[in-house]
C-alpha atoms as a PDB file:
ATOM      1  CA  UNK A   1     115.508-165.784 -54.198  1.00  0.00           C
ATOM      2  CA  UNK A   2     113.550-163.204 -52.152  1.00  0.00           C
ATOM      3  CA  UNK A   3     109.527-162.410 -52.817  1.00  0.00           C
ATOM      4  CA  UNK A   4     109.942-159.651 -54.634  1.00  0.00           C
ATOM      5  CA  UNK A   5     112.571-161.149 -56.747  1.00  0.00           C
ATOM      6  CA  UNK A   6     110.203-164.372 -57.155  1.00  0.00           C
ATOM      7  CA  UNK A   7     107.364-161.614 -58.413  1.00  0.00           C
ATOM      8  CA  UNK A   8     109.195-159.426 -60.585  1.00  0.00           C
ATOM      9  CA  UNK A   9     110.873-162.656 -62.296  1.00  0.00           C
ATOM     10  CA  UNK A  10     106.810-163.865 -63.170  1.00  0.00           C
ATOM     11  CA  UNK A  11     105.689-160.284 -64.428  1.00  0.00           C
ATOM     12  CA  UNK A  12     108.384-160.009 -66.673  1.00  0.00           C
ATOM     13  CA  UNK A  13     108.512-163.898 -67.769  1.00  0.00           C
ATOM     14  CA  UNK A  14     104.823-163.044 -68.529  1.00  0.00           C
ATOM     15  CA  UNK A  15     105.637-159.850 -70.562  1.00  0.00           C
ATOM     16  CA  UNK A  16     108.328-161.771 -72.889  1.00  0.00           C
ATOM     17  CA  UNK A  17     105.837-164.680 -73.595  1.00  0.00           C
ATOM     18  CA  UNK A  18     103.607-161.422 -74.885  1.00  0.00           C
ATOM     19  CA  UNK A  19     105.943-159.625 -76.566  1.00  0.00           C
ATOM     20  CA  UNK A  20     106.932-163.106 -78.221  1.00  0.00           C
ATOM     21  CA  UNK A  21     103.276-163.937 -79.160  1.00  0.00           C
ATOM     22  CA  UNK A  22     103.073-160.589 -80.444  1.00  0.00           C
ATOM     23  CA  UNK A  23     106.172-160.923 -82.806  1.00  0.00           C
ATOM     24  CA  UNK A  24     105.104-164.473 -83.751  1.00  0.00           C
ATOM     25  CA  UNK A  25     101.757-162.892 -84.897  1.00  0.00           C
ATOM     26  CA  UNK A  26     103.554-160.070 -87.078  1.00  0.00           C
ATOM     27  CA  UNK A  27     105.551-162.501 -88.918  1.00  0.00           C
ATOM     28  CA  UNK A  28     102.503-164.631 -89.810  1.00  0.00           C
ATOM     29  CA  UNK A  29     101.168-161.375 -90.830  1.00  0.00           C
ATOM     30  CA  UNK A  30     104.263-160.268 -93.177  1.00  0.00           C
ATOM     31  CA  UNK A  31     104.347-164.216 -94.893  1.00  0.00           C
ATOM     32  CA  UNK A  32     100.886-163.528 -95.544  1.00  0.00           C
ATOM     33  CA  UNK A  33     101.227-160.070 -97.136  1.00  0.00           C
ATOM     34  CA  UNK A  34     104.384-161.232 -99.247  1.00  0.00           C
ATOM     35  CA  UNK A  35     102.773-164.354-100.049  1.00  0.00           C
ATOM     36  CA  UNK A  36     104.968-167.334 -98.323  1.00  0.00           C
ATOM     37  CA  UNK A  37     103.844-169.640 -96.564  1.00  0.00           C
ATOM     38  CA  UNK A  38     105.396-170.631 -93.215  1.00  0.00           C
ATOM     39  CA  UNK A  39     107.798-173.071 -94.621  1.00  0.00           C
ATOM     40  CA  UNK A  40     108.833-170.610 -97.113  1.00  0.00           C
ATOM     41  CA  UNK A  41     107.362-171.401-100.439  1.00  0.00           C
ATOM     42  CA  UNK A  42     104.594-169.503-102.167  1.00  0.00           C
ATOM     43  CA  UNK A  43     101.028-169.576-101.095  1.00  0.00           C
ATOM     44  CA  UNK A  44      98.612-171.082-103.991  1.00  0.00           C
ATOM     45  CA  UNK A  45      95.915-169.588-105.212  1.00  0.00           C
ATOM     46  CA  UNK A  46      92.633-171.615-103.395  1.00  0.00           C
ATOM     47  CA  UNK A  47      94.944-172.418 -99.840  1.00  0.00           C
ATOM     48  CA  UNK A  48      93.584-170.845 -96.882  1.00  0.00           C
ATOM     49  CA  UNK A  49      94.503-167.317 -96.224  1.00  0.00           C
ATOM     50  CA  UNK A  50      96.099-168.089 -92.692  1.00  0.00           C
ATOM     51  CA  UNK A  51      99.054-170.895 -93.437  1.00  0.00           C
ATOM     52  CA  UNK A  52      98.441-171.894 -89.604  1.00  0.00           C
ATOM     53  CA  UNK A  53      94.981-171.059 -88.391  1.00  0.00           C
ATOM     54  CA  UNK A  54      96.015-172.447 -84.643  1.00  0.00           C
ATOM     55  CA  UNK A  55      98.405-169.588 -84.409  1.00  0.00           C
ATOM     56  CA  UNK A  56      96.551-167.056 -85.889  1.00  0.00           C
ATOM     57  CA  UNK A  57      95.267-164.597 -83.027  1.00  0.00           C
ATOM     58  CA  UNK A  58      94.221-161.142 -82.096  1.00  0.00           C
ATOM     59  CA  UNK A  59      97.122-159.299 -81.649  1.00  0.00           C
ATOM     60  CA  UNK A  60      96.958-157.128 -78.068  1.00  0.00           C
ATOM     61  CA  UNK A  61      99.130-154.286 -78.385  1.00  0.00           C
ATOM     62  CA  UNK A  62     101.013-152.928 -75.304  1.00  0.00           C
ATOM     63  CA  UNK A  63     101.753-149.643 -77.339  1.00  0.00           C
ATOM     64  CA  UNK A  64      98.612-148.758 -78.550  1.00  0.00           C
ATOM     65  CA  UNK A  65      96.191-150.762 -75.959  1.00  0.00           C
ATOM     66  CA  UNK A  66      94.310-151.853 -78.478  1.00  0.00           C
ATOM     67  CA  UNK A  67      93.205-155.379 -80.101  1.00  0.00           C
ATOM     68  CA  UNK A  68      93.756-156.017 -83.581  1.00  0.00           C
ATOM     69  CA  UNK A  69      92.019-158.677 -85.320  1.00  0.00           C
ATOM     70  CA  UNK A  70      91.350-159.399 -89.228  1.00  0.00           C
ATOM     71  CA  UNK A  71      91.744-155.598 -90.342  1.00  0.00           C
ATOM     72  CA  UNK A  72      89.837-154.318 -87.376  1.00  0.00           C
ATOM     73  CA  UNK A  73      91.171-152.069 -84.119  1.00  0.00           C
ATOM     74  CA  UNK A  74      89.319-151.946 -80.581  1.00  0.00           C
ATOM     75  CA  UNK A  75      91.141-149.398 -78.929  1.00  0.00           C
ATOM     76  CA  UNK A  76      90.957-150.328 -75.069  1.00  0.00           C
ATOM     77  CA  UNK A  77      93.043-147.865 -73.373  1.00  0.00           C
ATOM     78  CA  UNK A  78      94.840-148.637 -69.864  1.00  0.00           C
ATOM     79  CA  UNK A  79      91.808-150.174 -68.468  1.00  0.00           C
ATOM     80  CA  UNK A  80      90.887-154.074 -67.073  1.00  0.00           C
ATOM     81  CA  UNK A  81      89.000-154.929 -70.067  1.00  0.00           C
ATOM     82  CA  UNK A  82      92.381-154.701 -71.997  1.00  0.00           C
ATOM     83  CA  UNK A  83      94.457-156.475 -69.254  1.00  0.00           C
ATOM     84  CA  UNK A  84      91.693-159.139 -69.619  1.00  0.00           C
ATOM     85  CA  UNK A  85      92.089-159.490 -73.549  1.00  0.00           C
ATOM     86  CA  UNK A  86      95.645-159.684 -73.104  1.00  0.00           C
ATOM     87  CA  UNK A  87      95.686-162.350 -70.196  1.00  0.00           C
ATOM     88  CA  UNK A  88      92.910-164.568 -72.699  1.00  0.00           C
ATOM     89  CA  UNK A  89      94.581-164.173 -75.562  1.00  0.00           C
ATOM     90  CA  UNK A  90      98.123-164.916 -74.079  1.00  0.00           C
ATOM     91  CA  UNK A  91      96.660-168.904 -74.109  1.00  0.00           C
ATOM     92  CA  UNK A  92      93.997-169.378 -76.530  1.00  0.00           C
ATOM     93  CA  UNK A  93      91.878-172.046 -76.317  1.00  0.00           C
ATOM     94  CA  UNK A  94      92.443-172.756 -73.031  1.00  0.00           C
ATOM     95  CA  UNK A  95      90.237-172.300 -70.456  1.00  0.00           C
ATOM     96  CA  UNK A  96      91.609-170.706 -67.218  1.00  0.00           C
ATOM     97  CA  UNK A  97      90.186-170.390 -63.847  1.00  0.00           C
ATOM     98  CA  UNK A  98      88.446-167.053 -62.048  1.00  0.00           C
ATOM     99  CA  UNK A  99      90.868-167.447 -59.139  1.00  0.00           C
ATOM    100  CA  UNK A 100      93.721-166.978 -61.976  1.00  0.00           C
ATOM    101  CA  UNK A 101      92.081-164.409 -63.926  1.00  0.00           C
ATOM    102  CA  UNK A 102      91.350-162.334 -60.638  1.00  0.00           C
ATOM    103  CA  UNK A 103      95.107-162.768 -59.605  1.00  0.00           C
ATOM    104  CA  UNK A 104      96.680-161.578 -63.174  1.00  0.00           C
ATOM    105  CA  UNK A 105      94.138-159.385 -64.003  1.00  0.00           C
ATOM    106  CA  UNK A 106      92.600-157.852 -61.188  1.00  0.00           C
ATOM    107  CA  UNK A 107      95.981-158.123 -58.777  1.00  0.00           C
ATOM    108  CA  UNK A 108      94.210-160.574 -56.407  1.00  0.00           C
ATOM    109  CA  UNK A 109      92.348-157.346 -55.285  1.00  0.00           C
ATOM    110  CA  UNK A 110      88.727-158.126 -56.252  1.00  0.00           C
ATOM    111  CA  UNK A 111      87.037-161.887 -55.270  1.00  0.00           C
ATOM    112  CA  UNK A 112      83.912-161.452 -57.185  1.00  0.00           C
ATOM    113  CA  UNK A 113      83.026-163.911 -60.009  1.00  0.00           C
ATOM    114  CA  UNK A 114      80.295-161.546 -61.117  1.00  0.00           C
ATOM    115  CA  UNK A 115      83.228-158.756 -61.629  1.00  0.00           C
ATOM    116  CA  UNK A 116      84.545-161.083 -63.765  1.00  0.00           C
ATOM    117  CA  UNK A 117      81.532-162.085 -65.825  1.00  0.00           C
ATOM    118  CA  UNK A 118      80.611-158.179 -65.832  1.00  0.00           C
ATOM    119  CA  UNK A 119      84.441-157.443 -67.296  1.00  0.00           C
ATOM    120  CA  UNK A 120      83.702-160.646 -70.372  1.00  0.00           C
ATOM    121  CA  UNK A 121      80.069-159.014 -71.173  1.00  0.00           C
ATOM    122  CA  UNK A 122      81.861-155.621 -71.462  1.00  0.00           C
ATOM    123  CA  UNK A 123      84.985-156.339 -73.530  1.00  0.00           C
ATOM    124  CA  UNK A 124      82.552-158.398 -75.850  1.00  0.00           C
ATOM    125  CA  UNK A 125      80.602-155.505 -76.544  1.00  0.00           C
ATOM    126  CA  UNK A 126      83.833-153.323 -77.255  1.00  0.00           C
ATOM    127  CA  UNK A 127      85.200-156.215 -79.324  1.00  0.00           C
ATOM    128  CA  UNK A 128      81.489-156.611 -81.342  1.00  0.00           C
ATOM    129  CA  UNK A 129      81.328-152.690 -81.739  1.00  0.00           C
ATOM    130  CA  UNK A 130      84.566-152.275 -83.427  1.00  0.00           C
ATOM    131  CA  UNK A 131      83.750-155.043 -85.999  1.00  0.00           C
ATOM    132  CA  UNK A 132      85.211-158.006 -83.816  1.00  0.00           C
ATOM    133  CA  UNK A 133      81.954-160.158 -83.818  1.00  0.00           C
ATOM    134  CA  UNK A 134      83.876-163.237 -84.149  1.00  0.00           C
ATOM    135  CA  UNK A 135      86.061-162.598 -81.718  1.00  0.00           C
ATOM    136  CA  UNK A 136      84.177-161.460 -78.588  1.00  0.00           C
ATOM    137  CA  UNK A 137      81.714-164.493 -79.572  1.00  0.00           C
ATOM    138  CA  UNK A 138      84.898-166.494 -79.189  1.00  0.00           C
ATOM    139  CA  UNK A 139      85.625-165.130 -75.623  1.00  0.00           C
ATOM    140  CA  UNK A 140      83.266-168.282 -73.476  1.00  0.00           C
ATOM    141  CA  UNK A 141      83.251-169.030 -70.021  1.00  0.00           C
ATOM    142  CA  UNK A 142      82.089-172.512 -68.107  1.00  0.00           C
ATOM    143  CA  UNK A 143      82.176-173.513 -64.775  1.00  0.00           C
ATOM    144  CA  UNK A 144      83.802-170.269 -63.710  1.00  0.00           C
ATOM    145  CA  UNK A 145      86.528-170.792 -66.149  1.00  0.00           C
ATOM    146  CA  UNK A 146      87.357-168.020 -69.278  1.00  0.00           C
ATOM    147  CA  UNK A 147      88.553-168.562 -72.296  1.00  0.00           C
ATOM    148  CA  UNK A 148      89.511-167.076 -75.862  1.00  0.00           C
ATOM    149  CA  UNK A 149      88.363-170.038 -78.099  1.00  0.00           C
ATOM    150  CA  UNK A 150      89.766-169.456 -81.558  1.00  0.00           C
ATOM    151  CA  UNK A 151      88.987-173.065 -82.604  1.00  0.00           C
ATOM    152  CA  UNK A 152      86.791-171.903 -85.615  1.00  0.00           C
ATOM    153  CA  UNK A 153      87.160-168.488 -85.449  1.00  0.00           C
ATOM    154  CA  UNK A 154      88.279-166.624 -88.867  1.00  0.00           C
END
């Protein structure tokens, strides 16, 4: 397998896992609307509005470039703050390193860890302004490691 072939295999390995988070998300969405839970049966009255709270994520939308969370949309346009939701929310709660983040997110082309830190205080205010409180508060970083935490986020 050449380079190239090696690369284009990981971008588009790394667009399924997306797409497939994306699709997992909408059909936790339509249970919830139609009122079954996961495994199929009804959802009571006084059970939690989410069936599985671990999977339930903001959804990062390729064809809008946008963020969707809870009823709320932070359009993001084609810009690095979106391709740095979309890389944190493709493995929430899970912290992942700035020499990662700069190579999926910024192509390996900036080195900075203060880019980085500038990009997370920007997309948090985006997030906050469009009604996302809870979810740019969930966006921490430690040790020069990023992460969307959803562990208690609603």
């Amino acid at each position: 397998m050449t380079s190239e072939q090696a690369q284009r295999l990981t971008e588009l390995t790394a667009r399924l896992s997306e797409h497939l988070m994306s699709a997992a998300i909408c059909a936790d969405e339509l249970r919830n609307v139609l009122g079954a839970a996961p495994d199929g049966h009804a959802i009571h009255r006084g059970r939690s509005k989410h069936a599985n709270p671990a999977r339930h994520r903001p959804l990062v939308d390729e064809s809008t470039l946008s963020v969707r969370w809870n009823g709320h949309t932070c359009p993001l346009g084609h810009t690095i703050l979106f391709r740095l939701a979309a890389r944190l929310a493709r493995q929430p709660n899970q912290y992942i390193t700035a020499d990662q983040l700069l190579s999926d997110v910024w192509d390996g082309g900036v080195k900075s860890p203060g880019t980085i830190r500038s990009a997370v205080r920007h997309l948090r205010e985006r997030l906050s302004s469009a009604g996302m409180g809870d979810i740019a508060a969930a966006i921490q970083g430690t040790d020069g490691r990023y992460g969307l935490i959803l562990d208690g986020a609603t």
